[in-house]
N, C-alpha and C. Protein backbone atom coordinates (compact mmCIF):
# COMPACT_ATOMS: atom_id res chain seq x y z
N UNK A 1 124.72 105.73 -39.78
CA UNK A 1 123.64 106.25 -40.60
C UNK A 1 123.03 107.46 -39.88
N UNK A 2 122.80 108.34 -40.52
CA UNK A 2 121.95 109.58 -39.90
C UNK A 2 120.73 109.81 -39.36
N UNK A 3 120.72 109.68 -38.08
CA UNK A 3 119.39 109.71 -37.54
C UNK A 3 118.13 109.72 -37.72
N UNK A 4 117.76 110.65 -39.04
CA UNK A 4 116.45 111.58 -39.60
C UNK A 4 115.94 110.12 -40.20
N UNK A 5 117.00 109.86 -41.84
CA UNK A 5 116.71 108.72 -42.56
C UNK A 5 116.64 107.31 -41.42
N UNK A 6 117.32 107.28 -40.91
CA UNK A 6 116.93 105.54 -39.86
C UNK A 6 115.36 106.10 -39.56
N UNK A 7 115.26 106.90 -38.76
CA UNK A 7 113.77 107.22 -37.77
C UNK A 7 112.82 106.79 -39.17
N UNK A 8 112.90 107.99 -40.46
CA UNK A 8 111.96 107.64 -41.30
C UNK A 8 112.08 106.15 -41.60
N UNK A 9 112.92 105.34 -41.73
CA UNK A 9 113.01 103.90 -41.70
C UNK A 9 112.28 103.07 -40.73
N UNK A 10 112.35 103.79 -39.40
CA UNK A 10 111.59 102.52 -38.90
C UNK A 10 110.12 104.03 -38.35
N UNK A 11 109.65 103.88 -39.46
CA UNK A 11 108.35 104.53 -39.13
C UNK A 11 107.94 105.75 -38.79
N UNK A 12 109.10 106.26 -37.78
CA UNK A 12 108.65 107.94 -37.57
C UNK A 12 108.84 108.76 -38.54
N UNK A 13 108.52 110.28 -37.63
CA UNK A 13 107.99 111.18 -38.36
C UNK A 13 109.64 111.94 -38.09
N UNK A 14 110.20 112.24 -39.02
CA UNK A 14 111.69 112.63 -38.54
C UNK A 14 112.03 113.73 -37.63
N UNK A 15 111.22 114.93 -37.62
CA UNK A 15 111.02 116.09 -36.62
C UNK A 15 110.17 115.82 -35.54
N UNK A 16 109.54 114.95 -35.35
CA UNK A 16 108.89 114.48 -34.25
C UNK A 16 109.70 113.61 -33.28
N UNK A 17 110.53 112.73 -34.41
CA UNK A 17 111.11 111.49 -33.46
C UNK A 17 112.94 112.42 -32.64
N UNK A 18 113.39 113.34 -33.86
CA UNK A 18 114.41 114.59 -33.11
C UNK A 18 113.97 114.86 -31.86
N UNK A 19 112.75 115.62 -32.14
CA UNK A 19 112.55 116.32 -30.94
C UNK A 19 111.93 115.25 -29.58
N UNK A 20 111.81 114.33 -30.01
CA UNK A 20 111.69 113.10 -29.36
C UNK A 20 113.06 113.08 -28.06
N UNK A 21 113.76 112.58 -29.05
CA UNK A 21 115.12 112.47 -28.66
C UNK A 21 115.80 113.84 -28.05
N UNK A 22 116.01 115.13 -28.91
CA UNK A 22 116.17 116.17 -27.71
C UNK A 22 115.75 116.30 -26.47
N UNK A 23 114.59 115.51 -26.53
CA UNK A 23 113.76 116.32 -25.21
C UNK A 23 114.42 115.29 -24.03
N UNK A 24 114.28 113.96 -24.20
CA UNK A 24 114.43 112.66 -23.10
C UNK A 24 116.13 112.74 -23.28
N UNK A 25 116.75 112.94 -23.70
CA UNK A 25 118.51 113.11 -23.87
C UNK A 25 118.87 113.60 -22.54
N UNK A 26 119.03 114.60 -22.70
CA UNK A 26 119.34 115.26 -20.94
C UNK A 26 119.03 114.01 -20.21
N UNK A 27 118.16 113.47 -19.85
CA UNK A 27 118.11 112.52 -18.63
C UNK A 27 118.64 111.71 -18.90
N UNK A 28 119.12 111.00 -19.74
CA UNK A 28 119.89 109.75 -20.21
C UNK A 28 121.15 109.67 -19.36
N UNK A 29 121.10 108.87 -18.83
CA UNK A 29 122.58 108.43 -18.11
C UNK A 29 123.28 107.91 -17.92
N UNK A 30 123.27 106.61 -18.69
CA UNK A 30 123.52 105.79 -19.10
C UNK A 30 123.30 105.03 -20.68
N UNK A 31 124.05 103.97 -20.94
CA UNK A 31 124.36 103.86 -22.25
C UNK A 31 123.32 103.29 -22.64
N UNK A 32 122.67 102.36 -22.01
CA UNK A 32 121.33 101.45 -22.55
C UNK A 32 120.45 102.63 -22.16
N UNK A 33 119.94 103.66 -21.58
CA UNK A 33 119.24 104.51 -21.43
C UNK A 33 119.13 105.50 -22.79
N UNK A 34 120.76 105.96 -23.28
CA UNK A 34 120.69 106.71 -24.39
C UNK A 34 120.54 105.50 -25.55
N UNK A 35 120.68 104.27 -25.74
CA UNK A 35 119.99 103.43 -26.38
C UNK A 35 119.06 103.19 -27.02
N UNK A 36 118.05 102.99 -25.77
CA UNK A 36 116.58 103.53 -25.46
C UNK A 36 115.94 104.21 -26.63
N UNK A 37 116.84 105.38 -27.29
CA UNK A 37 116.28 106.28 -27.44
C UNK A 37 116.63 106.26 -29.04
N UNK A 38 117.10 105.85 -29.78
CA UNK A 38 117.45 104.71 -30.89
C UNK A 38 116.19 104.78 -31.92
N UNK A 39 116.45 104.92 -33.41
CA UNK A 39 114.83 104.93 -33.87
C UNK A 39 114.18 103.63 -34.17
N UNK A 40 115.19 102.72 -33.26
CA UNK A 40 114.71 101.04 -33.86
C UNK A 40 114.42 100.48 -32.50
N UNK A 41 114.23 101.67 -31.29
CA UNK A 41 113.72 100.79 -29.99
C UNK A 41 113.21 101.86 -29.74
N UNK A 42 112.82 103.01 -30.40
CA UNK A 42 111.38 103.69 -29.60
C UNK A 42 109.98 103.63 -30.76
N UNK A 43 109.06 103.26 -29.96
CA UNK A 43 108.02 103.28 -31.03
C UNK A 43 107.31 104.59 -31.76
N UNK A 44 107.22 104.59 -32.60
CA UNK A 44 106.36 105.54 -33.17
C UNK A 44 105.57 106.48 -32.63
N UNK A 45 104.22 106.09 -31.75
CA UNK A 45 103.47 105.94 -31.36
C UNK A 45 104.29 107.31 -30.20
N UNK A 46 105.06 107.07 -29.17
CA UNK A 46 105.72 107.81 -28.36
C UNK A 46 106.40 109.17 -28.83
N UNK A 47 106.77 109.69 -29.83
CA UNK A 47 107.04 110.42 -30.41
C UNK A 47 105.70 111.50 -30.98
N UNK A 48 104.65 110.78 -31.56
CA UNK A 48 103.29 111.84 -31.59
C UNK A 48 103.29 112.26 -30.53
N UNK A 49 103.53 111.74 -28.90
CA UNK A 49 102.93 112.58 -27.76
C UNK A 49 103.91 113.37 -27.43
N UNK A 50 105.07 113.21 -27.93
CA UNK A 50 106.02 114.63 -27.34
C UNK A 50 105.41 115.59 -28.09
């Protein structure tokens, strides 16, 4: 499923929760790390402050 529609699914804001994810990507280094980053295991809430 495409990223934008899941995020708006579980709550985010779809250009917020992207750039969410662009930004913390680079450091990801692993698989449960890029996981992590998933729109059904980051909260909402974390994405307003990027």
């Amino acid at each position: 499923m495409p990223q934008a529609p899941t995020a708006k699914a579980n709550g985010h804001e779809p250009h917020s929760y992207i750039h969410h994810v662009l930004t913390h990507l680079p450091a990801a280094h692993s698989l449960d790390e890029v996981e992590a980053l998933l729109p059904f295991n980051v909260q909402p809430e974390k994405c307003l402050a990027a």
